[in-house]
N, C-alpha and C. Protein backbone atom coordinates (compact mmCIF):
# COMPACT_ATOMS: atom_id res chain seq x y z
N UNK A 1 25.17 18.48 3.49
CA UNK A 1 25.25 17.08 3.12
C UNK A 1 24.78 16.22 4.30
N UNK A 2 24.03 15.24 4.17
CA UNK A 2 23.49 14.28 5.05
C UNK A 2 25.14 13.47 5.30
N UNK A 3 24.95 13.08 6.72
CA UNK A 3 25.83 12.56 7.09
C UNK A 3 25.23 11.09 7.71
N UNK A 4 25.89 10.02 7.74
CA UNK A 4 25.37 8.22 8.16
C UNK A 4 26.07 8.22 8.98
N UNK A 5 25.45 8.32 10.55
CA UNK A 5 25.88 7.86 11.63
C UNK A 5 24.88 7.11 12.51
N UNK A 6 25.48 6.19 13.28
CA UNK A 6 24.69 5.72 14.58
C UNK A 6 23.27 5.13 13.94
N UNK A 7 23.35 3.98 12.54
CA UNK A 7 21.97 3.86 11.78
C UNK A 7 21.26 4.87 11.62
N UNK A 8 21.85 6.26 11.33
CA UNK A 8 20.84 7.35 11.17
C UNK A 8 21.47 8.29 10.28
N UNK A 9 20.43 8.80 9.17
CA UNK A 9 20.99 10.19 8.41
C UNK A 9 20.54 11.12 9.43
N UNK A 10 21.82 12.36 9.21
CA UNK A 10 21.34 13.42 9.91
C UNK A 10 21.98 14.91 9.28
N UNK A 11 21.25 15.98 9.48
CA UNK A 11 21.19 16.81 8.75
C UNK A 11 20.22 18.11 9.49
N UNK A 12 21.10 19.24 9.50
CA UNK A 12 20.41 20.45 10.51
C UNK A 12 20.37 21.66 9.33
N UNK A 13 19.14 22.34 9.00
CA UNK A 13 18.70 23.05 8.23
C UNK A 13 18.95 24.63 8.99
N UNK A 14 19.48 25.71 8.17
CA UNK A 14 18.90 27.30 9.52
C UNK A 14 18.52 28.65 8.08
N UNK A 15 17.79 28.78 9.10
CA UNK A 15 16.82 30.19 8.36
C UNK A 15 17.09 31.09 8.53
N UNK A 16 16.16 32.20 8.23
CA UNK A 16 16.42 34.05 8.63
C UNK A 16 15.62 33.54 10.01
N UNK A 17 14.63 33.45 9.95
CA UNK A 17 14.27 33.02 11.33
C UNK A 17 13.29 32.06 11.73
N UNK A 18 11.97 32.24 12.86
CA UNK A 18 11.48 31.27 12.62
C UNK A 18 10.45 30.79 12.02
N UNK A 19 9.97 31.76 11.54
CA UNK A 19 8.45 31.51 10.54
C UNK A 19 9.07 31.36 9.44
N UNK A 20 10.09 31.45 8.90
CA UNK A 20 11.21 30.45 7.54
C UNK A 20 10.87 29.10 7.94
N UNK A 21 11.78 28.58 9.21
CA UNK A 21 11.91 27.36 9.57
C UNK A 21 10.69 26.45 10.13
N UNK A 22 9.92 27.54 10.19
CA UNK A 22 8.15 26.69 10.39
C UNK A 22 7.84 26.55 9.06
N UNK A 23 7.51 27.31 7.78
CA UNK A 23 6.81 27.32 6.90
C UNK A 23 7.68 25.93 6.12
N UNK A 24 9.21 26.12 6.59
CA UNK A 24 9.73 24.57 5.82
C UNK A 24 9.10 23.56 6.59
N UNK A 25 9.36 23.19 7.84
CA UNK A 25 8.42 21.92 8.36
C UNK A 25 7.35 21.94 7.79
N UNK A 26 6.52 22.94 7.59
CA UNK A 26 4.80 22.80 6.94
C UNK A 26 5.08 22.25 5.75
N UNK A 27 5.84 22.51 5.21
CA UNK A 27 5.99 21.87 3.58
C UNK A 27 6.51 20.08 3.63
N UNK A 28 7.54 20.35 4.70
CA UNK A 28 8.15 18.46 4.80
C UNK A 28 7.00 17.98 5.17
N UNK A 29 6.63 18.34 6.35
CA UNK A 29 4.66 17.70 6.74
C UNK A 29 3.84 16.91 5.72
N UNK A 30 4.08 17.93 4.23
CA UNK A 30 3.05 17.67 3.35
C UNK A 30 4.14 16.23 2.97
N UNK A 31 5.28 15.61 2.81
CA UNK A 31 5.87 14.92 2.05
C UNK A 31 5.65 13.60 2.74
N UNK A 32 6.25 14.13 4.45
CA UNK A 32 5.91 13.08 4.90
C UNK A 32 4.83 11.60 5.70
N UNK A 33 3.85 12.77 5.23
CA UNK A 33 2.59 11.75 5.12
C UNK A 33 2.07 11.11 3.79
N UNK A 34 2.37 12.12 3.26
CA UNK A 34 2.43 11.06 1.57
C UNK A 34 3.21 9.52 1.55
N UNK A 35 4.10 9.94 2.15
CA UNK A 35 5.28 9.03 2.30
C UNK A 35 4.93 7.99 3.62
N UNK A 36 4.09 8.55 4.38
CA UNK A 36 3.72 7.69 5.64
C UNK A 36 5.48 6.88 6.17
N UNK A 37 6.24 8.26 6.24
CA UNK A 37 7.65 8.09 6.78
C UNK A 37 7.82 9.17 7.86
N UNK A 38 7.91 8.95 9.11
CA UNK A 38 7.78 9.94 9.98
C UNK A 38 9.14 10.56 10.48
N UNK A 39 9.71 11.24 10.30
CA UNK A 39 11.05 11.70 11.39
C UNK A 39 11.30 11.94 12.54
N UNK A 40 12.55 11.83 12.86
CA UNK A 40 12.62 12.64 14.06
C UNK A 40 13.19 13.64 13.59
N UNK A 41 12.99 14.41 13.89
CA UNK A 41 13.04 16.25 13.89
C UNK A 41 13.17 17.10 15.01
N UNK A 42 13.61 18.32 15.65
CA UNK A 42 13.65 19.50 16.24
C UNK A 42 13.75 21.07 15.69
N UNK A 43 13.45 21.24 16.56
CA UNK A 43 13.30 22.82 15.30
C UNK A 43 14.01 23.85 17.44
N UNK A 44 14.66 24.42 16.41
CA UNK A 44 15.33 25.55 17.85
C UNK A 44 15.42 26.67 17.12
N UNK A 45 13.98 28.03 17.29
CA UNK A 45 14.40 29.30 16.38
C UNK A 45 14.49 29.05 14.92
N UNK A 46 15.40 29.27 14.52
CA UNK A 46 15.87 29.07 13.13
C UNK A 46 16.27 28.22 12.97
N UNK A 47 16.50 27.17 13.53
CA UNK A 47 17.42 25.72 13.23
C UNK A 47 16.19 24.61 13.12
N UNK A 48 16.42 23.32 12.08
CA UNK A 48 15.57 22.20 11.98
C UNK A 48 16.92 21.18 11.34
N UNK A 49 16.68 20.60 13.08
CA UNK A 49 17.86 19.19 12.42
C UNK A 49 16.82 17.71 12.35
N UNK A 50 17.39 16.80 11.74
CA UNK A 50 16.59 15.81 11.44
C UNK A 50 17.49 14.30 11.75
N UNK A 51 16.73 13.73 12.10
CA UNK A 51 17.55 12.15 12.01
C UNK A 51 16.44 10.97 11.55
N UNK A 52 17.02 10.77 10.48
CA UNK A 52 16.05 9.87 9.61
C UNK A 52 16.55 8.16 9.79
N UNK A 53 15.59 6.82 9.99
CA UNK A 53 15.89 5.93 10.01
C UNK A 53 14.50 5.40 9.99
N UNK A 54 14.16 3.78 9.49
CA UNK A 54 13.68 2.92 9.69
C UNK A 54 13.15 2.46 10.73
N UNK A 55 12.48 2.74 11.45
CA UNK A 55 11.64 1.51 12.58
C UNK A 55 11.19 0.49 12.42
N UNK A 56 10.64 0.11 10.93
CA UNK A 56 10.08 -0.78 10.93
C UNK A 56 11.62 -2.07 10.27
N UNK A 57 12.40 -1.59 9.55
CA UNK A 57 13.56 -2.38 9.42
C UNK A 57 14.40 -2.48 10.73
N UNK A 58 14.39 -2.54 11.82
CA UNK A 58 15.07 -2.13 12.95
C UNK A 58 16.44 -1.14 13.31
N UNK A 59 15.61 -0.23 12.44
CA UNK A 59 16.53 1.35 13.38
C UNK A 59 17.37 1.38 12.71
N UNK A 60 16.89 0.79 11.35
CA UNK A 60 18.35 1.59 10.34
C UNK A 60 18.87 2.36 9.05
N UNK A 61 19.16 2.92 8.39
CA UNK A 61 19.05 3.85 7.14
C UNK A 61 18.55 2.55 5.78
N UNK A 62 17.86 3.09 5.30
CA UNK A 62 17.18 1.78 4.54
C UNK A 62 16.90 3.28 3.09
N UNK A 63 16.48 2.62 1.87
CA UNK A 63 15.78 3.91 0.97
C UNK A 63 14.93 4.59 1.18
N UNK A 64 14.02 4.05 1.77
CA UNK A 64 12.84 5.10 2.10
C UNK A 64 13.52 6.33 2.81
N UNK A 65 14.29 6.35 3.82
CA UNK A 65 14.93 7.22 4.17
C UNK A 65 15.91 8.53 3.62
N UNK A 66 16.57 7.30 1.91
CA UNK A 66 17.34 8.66 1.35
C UNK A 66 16.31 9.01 0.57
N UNK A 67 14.93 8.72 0.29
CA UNK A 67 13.98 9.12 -0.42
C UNK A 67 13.98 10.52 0.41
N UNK A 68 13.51 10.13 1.31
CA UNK A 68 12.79 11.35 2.20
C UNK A 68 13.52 12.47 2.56
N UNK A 69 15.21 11.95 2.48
CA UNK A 69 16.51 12.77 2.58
C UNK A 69 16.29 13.83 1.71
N UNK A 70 16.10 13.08 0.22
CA UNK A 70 16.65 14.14 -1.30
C UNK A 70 15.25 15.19 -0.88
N UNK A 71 14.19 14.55 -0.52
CA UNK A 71 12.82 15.33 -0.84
C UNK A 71 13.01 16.60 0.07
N UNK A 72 13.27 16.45 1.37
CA UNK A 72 13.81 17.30 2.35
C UNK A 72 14.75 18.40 1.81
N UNK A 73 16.18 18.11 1.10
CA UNK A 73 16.94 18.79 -0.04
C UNK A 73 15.93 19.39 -0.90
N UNK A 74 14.95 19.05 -1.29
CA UNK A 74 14.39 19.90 -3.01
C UNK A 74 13.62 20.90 -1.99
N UNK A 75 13.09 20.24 -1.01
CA UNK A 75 12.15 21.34 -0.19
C UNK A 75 12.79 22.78 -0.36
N UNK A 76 14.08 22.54 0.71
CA UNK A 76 15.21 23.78 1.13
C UNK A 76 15.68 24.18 0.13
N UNK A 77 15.99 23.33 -1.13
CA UNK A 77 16.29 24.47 -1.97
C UNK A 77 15.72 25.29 -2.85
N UNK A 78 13.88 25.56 -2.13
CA UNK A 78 13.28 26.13 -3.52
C UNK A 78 13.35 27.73 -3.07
């Protein structure tokens, strides 16, 4: 579950390992230029946490963000 803290959703994804957790970024990649919504993201091994917010609203959870939230969700769960 995405959690709202600090004007930011955040949410840490983990795999079998790391070409799982690459091939998911390759897929969010494809969403989030469609979306021309960029994240912040890290990826450690098997782990990809994310913190999603607005820059252009000043730094804060706005829709575009739970857009990009759910899309992130349909990704991981296919």
């Amino acid at each position: 579950m995405w959690q709202e803290e600090d004007n930011k959703l955040k949410k840490s994804f983990s795999f079998k390992d790391f070409r799982e957790a690459f091939a998911f970024m390759t897929e969010v990649s494809e969403v989030v230029n469609e979306m021309d919504h960029h994240p912040y993201w890290t990826n450690m091994y098997n782990k990809v946490s994310f913190e999603l917010n607005t820059h252009d609203a000043g730094d804060i959870v706005t829709e575009k963000d739970r857009k990009l939230a759910a899309a992130i969700d349909r990704i991981f769960k296919k």
